[in-house]
PDB file of N, CA and C in Angstrom:
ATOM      1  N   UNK A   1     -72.245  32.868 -33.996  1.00  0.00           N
ATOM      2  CA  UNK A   1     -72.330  34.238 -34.449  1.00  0.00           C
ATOM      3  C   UNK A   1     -71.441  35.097 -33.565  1.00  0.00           C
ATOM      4  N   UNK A   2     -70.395  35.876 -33.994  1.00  0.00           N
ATOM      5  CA  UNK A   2     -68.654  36.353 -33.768  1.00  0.00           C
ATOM      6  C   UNK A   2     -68.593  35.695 -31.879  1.00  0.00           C
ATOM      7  N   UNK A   3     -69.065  34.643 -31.996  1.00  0.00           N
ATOM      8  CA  UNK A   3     -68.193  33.541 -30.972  1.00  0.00           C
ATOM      9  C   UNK A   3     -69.057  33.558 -29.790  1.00  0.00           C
ATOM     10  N   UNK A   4     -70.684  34.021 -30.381  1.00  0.00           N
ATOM     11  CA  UNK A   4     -71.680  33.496 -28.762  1.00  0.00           C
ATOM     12  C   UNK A   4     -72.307  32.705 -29.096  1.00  0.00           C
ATOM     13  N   UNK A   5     -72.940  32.090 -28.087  1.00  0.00           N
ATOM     14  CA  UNK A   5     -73.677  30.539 -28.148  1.00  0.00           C
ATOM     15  C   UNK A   5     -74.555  31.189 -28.199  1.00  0.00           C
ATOM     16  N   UNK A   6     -75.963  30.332 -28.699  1.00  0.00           N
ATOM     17  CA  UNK A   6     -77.858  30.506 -29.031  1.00  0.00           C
ATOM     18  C   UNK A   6     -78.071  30.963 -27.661  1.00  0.00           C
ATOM     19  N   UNK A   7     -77.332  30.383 -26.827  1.00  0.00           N
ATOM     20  CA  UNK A   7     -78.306  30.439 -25.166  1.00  0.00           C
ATOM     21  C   UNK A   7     -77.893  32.034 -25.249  1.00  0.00           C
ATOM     22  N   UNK A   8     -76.617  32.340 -24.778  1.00  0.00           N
ATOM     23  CA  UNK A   8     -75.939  33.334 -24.571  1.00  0.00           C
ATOM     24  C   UNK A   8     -76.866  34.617 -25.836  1.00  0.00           C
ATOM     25  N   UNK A   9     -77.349  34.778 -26.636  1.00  0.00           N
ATOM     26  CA  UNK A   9     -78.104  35.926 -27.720  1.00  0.00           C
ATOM     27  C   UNK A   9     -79.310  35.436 -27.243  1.00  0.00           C
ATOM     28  N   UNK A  10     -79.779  34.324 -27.059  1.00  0.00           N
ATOM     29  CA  UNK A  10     -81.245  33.892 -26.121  1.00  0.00           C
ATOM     30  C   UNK A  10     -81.139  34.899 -25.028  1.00  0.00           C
ATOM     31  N   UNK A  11     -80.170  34.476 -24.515  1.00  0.00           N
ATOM     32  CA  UNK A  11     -80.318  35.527 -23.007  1.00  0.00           C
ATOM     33  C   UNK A  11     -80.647  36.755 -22.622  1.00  0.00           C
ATOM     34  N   UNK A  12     -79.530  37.067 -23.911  1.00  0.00           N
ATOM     35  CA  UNK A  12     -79.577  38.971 -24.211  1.00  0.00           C
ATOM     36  C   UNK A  12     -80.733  39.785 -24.911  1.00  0.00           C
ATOM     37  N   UNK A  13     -81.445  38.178 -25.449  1.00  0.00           N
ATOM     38  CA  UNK A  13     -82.504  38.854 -25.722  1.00  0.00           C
ATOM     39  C   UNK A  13     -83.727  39.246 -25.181  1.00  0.00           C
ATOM     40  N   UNK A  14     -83.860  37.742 -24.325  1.00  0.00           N
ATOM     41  CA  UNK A  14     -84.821  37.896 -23.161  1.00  0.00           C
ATOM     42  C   UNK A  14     -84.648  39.031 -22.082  1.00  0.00           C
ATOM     43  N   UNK A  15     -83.381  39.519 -21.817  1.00  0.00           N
ATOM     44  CA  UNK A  15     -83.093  40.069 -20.952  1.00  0.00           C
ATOM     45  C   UNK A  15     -83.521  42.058 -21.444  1.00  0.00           C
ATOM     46  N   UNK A  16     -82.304  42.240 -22.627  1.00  0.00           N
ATOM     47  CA  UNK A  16     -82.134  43.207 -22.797  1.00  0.00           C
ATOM     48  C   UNK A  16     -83.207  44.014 -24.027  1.00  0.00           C
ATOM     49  N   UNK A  17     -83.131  43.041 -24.910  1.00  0.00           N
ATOM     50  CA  UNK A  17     -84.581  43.245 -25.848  1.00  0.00           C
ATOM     51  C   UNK A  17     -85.842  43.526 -25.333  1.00  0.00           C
ATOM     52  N   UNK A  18     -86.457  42.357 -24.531  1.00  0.00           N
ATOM     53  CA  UNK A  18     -88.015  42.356 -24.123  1.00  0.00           C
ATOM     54  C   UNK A  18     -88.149  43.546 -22.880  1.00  0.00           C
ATOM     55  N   UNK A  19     -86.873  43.957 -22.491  1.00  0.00           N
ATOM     56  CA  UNK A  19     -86.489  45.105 -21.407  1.00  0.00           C
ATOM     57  C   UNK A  19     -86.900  46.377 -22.289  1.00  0.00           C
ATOM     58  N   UNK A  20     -85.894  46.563 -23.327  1.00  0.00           N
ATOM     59  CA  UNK A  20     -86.271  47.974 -24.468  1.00  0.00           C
ATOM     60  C   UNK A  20     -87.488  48.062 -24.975  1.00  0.00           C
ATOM     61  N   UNK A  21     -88.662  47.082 -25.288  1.00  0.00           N
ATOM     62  CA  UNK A  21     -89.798  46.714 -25.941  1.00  0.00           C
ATOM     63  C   UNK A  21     -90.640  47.413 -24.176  1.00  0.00           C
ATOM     64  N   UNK A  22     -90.215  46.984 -23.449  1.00  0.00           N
ATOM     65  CA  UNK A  22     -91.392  47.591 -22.535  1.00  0.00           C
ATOM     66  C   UNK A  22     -91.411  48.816 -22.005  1.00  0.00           C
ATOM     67  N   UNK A  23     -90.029  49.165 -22.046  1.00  0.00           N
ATOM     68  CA  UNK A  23     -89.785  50.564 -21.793  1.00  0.00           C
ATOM     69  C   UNK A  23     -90.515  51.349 -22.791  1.00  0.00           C
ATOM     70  N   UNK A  24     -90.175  50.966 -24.402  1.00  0.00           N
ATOM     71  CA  UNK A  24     -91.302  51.809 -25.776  1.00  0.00           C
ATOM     72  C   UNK A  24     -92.803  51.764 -25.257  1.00  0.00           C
ATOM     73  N   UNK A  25     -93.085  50.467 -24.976  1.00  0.00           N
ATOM     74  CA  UNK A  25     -94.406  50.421 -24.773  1.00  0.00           C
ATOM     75  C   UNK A  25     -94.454  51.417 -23.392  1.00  0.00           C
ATOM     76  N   UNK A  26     -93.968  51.479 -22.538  1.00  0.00           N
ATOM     77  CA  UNK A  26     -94.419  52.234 -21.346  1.00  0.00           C
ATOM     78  C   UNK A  26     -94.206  54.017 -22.298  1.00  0.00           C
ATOM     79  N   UNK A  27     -93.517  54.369 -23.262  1.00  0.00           N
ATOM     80  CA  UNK A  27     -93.756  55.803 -23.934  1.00  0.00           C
ATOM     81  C   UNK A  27     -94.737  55.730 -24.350  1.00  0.00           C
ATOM     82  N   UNK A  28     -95.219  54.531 -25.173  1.00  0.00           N
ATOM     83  CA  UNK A  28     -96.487  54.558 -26.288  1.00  0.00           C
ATOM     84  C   UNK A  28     -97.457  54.880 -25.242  1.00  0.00           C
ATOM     85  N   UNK A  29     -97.825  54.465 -23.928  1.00  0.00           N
ATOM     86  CA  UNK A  29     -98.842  54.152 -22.815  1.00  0.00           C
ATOM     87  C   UNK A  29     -99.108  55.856 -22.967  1.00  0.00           C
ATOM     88  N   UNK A  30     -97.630  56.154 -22.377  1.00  0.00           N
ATOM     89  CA  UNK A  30     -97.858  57.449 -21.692  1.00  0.00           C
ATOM     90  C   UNK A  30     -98.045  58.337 -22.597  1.00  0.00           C
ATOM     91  N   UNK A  31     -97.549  58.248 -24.211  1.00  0.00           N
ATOM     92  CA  UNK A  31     -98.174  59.793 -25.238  1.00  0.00           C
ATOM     93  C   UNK A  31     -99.468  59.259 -25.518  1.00  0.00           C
ATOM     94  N   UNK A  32    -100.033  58.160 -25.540  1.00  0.00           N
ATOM     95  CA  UNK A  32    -101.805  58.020 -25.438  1.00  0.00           C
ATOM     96  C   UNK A  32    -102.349  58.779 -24.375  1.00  0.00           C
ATOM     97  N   UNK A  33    -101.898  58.711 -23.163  1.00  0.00           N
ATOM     98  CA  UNK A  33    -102.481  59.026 -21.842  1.00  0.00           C
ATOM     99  C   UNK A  33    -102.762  60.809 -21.775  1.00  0.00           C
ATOM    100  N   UNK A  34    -101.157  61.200 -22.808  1.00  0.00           N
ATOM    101  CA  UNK A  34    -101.104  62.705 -23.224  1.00  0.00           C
ATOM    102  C   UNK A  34    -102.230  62.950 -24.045  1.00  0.00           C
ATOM    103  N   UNK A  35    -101.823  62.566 -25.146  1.00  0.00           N
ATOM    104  CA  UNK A  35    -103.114  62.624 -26.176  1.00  0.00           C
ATOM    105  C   UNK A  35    -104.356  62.874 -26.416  1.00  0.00           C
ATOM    106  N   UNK A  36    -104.554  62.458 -25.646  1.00  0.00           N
ATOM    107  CA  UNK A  36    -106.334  61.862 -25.063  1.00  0.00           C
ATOM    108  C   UNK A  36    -106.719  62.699 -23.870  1.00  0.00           C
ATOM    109  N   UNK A  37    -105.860  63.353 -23.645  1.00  0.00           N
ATOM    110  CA  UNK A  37    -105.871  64.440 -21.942  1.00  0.00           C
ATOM    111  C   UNK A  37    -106.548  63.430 -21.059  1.00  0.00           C
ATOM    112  N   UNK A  38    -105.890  62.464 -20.850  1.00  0.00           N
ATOM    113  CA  UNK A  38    -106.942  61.469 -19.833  1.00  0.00           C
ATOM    114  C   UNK A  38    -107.048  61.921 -18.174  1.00  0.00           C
ATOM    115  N   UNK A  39    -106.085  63.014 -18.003  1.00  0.00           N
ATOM    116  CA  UNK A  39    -106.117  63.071 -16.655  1.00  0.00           C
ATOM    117  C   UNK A  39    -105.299  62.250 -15.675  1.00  0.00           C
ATOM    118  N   UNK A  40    -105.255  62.415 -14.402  1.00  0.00           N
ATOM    119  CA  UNK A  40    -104.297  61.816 -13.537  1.00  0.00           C
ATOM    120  C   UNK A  40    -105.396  60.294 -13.269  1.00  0.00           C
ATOM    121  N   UNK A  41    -106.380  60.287 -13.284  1.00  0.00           N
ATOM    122  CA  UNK A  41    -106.673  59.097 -12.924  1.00  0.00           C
ATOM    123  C   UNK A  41    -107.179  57.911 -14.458  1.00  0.00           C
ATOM    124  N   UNK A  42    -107.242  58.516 -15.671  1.00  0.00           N
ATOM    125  CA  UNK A  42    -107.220  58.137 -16.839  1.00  0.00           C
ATOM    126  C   UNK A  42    -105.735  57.554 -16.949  1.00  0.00           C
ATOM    127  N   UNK A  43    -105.151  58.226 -16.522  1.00  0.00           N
ATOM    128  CA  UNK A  43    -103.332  58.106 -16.721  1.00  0.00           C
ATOM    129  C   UNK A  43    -103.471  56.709 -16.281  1.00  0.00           C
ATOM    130  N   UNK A  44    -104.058  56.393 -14.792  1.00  0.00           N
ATOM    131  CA  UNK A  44    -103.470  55.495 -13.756  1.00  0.00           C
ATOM    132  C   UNK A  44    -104.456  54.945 -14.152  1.00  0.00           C
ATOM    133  N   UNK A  45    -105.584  54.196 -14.859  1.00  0.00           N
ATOM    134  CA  UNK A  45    -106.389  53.592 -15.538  1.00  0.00           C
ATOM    135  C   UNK A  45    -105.538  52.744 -16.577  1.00  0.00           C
ATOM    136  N   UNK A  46    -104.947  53.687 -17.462  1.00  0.00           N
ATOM    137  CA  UNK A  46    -104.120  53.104 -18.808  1.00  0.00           C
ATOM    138  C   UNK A  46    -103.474  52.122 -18.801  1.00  0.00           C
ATOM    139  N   UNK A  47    -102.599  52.578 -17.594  1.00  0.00           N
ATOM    140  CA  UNK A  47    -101.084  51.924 -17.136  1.00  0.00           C
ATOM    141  C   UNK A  47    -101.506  50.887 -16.705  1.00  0.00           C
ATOM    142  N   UNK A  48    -102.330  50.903 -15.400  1.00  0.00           N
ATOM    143  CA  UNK A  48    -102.937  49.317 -15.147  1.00  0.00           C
ATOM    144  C   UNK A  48    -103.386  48.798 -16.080  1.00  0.00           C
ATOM    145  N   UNK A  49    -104.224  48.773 -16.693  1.00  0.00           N
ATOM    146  CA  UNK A  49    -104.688  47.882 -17.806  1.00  0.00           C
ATOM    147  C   UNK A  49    -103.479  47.333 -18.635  1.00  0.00           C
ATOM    148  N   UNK A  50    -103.413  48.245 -19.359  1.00  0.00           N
ATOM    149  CA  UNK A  50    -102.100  48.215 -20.653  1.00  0.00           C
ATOM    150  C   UNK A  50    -100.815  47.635 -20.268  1.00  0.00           C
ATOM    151  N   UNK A  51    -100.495  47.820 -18.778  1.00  0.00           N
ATOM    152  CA  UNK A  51     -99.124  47.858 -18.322  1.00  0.00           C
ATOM    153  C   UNK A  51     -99.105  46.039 -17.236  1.00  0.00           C
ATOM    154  N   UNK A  52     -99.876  46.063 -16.742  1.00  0.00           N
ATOM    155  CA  UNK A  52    -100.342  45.080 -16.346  1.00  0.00           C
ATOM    156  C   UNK A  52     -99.066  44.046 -16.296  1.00  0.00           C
ATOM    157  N   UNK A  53     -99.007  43.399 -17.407  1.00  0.00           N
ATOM    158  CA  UNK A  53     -98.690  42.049 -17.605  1.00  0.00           C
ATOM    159  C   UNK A  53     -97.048  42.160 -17.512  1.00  0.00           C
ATOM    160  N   UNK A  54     -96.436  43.512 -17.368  1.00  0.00           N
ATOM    161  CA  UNK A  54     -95.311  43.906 -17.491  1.00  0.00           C
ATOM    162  C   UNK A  54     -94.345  43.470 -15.404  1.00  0.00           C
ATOM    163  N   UNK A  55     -95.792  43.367 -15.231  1.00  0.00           N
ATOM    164  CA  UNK A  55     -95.271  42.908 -13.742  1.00  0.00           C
ATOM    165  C   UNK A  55     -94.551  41.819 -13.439  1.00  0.00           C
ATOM    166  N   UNK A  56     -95.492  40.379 -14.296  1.00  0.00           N
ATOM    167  CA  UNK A  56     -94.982  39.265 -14.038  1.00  0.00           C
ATOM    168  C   UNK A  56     -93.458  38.664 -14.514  1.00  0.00           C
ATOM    169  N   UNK A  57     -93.241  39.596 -15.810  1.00  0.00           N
ATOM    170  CA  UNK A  57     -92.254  39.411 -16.475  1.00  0.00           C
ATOM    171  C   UNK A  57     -91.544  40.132 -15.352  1.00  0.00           C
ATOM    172  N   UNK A  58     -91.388  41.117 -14.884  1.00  0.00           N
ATOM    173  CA  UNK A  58     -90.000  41.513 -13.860  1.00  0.00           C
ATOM    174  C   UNK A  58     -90.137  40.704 -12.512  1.00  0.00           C
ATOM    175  N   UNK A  59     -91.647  40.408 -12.093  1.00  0.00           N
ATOM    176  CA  UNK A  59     -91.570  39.443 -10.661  1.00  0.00           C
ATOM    177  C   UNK A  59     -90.508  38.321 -10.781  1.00  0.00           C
ATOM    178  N   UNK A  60     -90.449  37.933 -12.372  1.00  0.00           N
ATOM    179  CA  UNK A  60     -89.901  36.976 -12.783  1.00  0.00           C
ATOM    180  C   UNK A  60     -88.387  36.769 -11.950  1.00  0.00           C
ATOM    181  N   UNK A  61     -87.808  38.016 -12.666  1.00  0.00           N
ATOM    182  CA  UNK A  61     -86.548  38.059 -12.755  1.00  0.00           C
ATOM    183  C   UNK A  61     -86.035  37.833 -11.213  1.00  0.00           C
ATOM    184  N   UNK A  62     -86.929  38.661 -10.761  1.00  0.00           N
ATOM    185  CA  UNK A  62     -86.523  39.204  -9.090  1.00  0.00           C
ATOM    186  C   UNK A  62     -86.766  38.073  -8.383  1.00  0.00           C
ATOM    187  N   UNK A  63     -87.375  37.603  -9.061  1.00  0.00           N
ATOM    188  CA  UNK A  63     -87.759  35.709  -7.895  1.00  0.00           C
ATOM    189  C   UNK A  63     -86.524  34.917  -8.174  1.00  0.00           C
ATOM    190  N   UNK A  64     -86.133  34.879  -9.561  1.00  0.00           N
ATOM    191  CA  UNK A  64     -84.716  33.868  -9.839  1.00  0.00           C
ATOM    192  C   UNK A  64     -83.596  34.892  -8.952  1.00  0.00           C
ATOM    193  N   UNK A  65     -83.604  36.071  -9.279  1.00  0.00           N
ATOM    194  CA  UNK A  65     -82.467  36.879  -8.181  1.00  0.00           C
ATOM    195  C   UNK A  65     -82.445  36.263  -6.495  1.00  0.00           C
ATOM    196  N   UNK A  66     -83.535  36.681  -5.793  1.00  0.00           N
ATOM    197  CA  UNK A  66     -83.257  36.595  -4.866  1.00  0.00           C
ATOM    198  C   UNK A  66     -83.655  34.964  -4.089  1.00  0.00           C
ATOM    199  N   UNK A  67     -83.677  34.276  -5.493  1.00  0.00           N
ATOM    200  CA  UNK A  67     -83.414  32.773  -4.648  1.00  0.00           C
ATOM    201  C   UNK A  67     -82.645  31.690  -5.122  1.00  0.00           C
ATOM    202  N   UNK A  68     -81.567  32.437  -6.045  1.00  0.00           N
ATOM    203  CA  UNK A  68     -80.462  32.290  -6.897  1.00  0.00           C
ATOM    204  C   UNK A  68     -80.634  31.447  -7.725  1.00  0.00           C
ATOM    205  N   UNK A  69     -81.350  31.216  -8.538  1.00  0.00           N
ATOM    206  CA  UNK A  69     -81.717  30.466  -9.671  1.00  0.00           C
ATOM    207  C   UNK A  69     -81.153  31.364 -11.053  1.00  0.00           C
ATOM    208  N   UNK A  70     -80.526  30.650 -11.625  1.00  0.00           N
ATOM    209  CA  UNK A  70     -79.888  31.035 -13.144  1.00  0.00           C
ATOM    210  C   UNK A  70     -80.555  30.604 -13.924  1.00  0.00           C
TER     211      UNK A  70
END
C-alpha cells in the first residue's frame, strides 16, 4: 500500500493511532469530569480509574527507548 510494508502501517499504527485514541479519551475523561462538576478531587478520581491503563502502554515505549530495543 503506495510502497509500505504491514510492519511499517503496523507501526504507525501502534505508535501514532493508539497515541490519538488516548489523547480523545483523555478529552472524553476530562468533559465528563466538567460535566458532572466533579471537583478537583472527583477530577483526580476519574483520571485514575479511567486513565489508568494508559500508563503501561507508554511505560512500554519508554522501557524499549531507554534499553534500546526496537
Amino acid at each position: 500500500m503506495w510502497g509500505f510494508t504491514e510492519a511499517q502501517i503496523s507501526e504507525f499504527g501502534m505508535t501514532f493511532g493508539i497515541g490519538a485514541g488516548i489523547l480523545f479519551m483523555l478529552f472524553i475523561i476530562g468533559q465528563l469530569a466538567w460535566e458532572s462538576k466533579a471537583g478537583k478531587f472527583g477530577t483526580f478520581v476519574l483520571f485514575l480509574g479511567l486513565a489508568f491503563g494508559f500508563v503501561g502502554f507508554l511505560a512500554k515505549y519508554l522501557i524499549q527507548y531507554f534499553m534500546g530495543i526496537k
